[in-house]
N, C-alpha and C. Protein backbone atom coordinates (compact mmCIF):
# COMPACT_ATOMS: atom_id res chain seq x y z
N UNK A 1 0.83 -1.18 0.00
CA UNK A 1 0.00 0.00 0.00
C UNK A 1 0.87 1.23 0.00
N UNK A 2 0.34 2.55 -0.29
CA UNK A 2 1.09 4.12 -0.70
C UNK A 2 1.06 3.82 0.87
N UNK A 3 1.78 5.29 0.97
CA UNK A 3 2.01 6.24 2.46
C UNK A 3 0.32 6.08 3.28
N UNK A 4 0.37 6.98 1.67
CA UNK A 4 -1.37 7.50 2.19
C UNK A 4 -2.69 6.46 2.74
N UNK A 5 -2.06 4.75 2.35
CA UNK A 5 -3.54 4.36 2.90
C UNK A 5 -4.21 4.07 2.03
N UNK A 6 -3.84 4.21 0.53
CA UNK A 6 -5.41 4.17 0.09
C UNK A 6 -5.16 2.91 -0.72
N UNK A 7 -3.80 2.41 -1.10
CA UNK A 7 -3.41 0.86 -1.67
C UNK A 7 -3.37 1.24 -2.69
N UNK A 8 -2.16 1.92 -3.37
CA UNK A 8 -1.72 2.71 -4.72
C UNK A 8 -0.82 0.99 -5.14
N UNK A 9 -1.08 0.10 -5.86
CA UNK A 9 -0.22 -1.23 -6.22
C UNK A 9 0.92 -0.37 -6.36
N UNK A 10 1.55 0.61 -7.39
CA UNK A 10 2.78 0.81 -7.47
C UNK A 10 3.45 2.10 -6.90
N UNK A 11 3.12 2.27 -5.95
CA UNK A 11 3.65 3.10 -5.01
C UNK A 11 2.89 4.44 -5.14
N UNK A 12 2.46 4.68 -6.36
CA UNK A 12 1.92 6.55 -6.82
C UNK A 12 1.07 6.16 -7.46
N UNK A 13 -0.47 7.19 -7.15
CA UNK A 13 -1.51 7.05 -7.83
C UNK A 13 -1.79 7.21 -9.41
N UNK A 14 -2.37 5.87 -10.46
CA UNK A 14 -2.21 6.01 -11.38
C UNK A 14 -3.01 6.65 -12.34
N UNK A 15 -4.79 6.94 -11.51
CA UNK A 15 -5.78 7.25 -11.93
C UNK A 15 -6.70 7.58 -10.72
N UNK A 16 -7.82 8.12 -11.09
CA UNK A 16 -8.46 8.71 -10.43
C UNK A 16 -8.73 7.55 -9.44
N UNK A 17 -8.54 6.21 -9.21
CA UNK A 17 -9.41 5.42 -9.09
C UNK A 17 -7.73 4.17 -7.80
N UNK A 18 -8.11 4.59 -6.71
CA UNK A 18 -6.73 3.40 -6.17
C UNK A 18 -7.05 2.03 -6.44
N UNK A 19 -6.01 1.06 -5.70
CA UNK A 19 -6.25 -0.47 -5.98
C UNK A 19 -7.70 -1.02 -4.90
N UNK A 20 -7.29 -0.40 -3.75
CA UNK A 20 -8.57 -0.73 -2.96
C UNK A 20 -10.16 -0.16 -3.37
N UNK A 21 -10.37 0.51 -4.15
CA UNK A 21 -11.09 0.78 -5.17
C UNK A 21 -11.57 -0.68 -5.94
N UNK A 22 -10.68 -0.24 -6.98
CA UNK A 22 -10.57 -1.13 -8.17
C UNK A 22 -11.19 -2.39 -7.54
N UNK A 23 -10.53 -3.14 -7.00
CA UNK A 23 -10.17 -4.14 -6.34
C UNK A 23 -11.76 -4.94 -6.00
N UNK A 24 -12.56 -3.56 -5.27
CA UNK A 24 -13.41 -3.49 -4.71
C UNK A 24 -14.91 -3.89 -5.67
N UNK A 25 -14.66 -3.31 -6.89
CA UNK A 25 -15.19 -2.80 -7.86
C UNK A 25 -15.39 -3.78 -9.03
N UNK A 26 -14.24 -4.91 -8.35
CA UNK A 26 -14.48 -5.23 -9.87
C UNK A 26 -15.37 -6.43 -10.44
N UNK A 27 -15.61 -6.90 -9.41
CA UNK A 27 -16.83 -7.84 -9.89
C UNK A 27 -18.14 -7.12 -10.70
N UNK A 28 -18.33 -5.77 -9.98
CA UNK A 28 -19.34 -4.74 -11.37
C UNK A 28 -18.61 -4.61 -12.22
N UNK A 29 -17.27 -4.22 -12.22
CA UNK A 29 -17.12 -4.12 -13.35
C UNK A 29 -16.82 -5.34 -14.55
N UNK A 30 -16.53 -6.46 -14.02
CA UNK A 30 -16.66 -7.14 -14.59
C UNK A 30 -18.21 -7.86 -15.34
N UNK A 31 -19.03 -7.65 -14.65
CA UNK A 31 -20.46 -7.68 -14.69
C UNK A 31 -21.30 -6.94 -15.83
N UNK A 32 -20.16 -5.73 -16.14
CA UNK A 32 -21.09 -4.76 -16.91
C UNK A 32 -21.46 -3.60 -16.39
N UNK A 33 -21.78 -3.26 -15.30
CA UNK A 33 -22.78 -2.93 -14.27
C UNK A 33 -22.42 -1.87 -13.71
N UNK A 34 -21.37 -1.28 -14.32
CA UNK A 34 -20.99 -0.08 -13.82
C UNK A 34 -21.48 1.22 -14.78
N UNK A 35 -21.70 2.75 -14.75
CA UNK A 35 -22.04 3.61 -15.15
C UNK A 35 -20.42 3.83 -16.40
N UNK A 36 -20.95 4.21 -17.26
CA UNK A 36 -19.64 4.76 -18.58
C UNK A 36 -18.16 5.54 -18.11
N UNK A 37 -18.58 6.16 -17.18
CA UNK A 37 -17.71 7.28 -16.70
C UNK A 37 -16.84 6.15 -15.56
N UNK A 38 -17.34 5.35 -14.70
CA UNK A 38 -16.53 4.77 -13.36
C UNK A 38 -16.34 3.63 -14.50
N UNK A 39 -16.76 2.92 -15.16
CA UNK A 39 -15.90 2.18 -15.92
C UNK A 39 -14.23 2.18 -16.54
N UNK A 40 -14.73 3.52 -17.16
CA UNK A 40 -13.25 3.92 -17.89
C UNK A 40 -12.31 4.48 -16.98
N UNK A 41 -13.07 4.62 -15.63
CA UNK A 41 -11.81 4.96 -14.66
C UNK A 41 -11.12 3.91 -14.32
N UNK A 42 -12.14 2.60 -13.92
CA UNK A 42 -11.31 1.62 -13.60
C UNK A 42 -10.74 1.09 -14.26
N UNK A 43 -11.05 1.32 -15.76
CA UNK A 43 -10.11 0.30 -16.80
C UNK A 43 -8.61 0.95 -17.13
N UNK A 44 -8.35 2.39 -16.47
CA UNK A 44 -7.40 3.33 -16.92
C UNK A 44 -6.69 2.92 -15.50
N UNK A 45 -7.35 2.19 -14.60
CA UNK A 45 -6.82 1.88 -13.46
C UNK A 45 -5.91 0.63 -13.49
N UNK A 46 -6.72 -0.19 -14.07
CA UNK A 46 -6.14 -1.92 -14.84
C UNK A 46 -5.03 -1.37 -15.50
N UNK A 47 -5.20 -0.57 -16.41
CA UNK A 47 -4.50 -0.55 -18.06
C UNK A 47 -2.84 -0.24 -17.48
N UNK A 48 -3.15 0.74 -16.07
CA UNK A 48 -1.87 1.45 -15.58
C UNK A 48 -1.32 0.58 -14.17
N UNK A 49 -2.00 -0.65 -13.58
CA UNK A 49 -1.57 -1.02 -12.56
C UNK A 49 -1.34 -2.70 -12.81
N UNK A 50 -0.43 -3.37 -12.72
CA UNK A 50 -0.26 -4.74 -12.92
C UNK A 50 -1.01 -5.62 -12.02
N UNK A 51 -0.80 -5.25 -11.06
CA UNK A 51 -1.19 -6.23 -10.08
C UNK A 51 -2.59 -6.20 -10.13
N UNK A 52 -3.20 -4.95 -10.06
CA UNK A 52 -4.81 -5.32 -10.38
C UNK A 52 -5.61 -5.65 -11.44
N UNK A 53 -4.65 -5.06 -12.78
CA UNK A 53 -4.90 -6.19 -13.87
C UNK A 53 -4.80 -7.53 -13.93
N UNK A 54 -4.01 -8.19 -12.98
CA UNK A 54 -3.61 -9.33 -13.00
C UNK A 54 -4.92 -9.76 -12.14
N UNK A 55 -5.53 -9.58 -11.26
CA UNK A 55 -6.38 -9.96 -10.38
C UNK A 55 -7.86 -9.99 -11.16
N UNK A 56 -7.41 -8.71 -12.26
CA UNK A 56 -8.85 -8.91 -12.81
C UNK A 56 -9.19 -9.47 -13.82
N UNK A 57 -7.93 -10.16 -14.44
CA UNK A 57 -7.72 -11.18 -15.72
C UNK A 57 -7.79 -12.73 -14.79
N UNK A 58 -7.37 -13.31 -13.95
CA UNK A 58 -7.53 -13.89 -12.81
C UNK A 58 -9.60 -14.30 -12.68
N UNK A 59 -9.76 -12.87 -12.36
CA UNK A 59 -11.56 -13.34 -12.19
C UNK A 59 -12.29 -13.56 -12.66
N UNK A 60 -11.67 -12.90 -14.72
CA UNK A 60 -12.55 -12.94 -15.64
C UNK A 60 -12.37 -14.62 -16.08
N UNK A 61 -11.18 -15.11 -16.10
CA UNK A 61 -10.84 -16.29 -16.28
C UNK A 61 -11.45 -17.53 -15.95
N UNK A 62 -11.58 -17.35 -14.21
CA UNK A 62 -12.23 -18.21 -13.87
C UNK A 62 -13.59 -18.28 -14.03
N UNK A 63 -14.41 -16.79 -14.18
CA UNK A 63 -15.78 -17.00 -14.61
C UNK A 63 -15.77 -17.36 -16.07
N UNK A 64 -14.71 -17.51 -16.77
CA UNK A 64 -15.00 -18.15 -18.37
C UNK A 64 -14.98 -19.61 -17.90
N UNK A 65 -13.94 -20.31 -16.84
CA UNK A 65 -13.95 -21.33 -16.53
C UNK A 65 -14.98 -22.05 -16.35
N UNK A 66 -15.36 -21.65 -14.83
CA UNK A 66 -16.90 -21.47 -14.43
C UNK A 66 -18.03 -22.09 -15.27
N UNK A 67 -18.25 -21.14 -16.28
CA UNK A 67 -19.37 -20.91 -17.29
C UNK A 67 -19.71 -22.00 -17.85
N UNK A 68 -17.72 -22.64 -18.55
CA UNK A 68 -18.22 -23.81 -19.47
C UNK A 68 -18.29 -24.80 -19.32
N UNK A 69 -18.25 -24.89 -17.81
CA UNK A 69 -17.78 -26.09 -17.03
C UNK A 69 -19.46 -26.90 -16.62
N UNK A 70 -20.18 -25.55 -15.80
CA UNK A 70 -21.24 -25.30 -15.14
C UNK A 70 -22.57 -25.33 -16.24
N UNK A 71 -22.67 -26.18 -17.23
CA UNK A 71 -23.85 -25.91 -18.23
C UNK A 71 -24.84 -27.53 -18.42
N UNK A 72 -24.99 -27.66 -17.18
CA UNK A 72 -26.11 -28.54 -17.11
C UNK A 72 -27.57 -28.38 -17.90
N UNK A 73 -27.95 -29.39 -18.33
CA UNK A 73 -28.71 -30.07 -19.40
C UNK A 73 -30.36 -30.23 -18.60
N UNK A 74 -31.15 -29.33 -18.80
CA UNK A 74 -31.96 -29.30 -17.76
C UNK A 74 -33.06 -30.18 -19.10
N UNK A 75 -33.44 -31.50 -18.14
CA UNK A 75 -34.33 -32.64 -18.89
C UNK A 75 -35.76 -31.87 -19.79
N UNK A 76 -36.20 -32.33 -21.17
CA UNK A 76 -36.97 -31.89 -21.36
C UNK A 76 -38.11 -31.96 -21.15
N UNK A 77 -38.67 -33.54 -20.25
CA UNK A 77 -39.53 -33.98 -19.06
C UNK A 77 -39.96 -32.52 -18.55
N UNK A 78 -38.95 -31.78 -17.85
CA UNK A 78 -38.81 -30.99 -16.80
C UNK A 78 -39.42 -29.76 -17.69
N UNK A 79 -38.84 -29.57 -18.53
CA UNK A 79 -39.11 -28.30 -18.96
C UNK A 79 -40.68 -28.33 -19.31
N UNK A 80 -41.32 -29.68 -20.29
CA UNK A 80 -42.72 -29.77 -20.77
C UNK A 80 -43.85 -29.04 -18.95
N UNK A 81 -43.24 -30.12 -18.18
CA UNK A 81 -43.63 -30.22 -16.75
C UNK A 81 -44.13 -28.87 -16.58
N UNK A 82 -42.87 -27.70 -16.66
CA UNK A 82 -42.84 -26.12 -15.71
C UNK A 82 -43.96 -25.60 -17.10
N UNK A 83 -43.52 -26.04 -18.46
CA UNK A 83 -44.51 -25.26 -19.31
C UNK A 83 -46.43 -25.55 -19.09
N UNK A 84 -46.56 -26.92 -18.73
CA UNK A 84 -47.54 -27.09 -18.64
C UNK A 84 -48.18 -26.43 -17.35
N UNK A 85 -47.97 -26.39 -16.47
CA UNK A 85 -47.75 -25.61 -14.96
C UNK A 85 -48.08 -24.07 -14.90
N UNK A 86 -46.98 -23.32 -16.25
CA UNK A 86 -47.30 -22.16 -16.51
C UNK A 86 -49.00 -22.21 -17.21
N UNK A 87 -49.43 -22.87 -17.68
CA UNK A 87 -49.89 -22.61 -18.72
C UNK A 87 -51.63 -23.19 -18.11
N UNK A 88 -51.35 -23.98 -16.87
CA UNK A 88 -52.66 -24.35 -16.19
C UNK A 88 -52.74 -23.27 -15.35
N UNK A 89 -51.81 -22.13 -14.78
CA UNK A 89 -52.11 -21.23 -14.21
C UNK A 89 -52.37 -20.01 -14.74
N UNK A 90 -52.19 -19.96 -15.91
CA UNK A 90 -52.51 -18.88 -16.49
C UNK A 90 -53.98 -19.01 -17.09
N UNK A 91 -54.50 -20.51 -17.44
CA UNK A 91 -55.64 -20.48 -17.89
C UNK A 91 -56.50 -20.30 -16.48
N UNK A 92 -56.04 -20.42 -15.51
CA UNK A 92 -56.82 -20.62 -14.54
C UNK A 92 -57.05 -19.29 -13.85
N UNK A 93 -56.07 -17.95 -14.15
CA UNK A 93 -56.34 -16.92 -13.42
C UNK A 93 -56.86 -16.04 -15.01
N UNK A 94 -56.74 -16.55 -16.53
CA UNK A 94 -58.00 -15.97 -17.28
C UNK A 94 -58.70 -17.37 -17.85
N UNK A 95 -59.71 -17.35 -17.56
CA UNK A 95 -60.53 -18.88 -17.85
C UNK A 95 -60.89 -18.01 -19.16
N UNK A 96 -60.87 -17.35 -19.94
CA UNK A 96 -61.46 -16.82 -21.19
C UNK A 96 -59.93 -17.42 -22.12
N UNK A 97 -58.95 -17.89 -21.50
CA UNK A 97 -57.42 -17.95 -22.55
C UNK A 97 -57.76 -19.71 -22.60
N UNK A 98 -57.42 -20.00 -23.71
CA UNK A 98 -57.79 -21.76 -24.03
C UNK A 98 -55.91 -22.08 -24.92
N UNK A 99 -55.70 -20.95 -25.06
CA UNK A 99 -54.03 -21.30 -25.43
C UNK A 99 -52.75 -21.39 -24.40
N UNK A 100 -51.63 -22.23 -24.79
CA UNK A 100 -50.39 -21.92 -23.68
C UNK A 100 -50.27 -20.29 -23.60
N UNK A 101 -49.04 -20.49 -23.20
CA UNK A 101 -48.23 -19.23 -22.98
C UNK A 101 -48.26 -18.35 -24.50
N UNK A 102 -48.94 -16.63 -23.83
CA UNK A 102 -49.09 -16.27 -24.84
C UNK A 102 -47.73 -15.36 -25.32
């Protein structure tokens, strides 16, 4: 961390935005989920600090990992099941609808 406390990775602040920030931040930002303006701060934050680029190439990684790992095959039993389900409750709260899901 800087002098100051605020966890500058390379000793001097590189952007508007410190590592304990960033750091903090970046699962929104990884998400998307951040506003245009705090985005490009944090990415000017990445672009200029290693270590928190590294942490945030690190998280994006494992959620690519994650993703393709994690893609279970949900039975189509199951699915007819929830559609039919939708579709007896919907006729049932308008008895005038005689079709599925509209």
């Amino acid at each position: 961390m800087g002098d100051d406390g605020r966890g500058s990775c390379g000793g001097e602040d590189v952007s508007d935005v410190d590592c304990q920030e960033a750091v903090r931040q970046l699962y929104v930002y990884l998400d998307g989920e951040l506003t245009e303006e705090r985005r490009l701060q944090i990415a000017v934050h990445l672009d200029e600090c290693g270590p928190c680029a590294d942490a945030a190439g690190f998280e994006a990684e494992l959620r690519a990992v994650v993703s393709s790992r994690c893609k279970d095959r949900v039975p189509d039993s199951l699915i007819a099941r929830v559609a039919a389900a939708i579709a007896a409750e919907a006729a049932h709260s308008d008895p005038g609808r005689t079709s599925g899901i509209a």
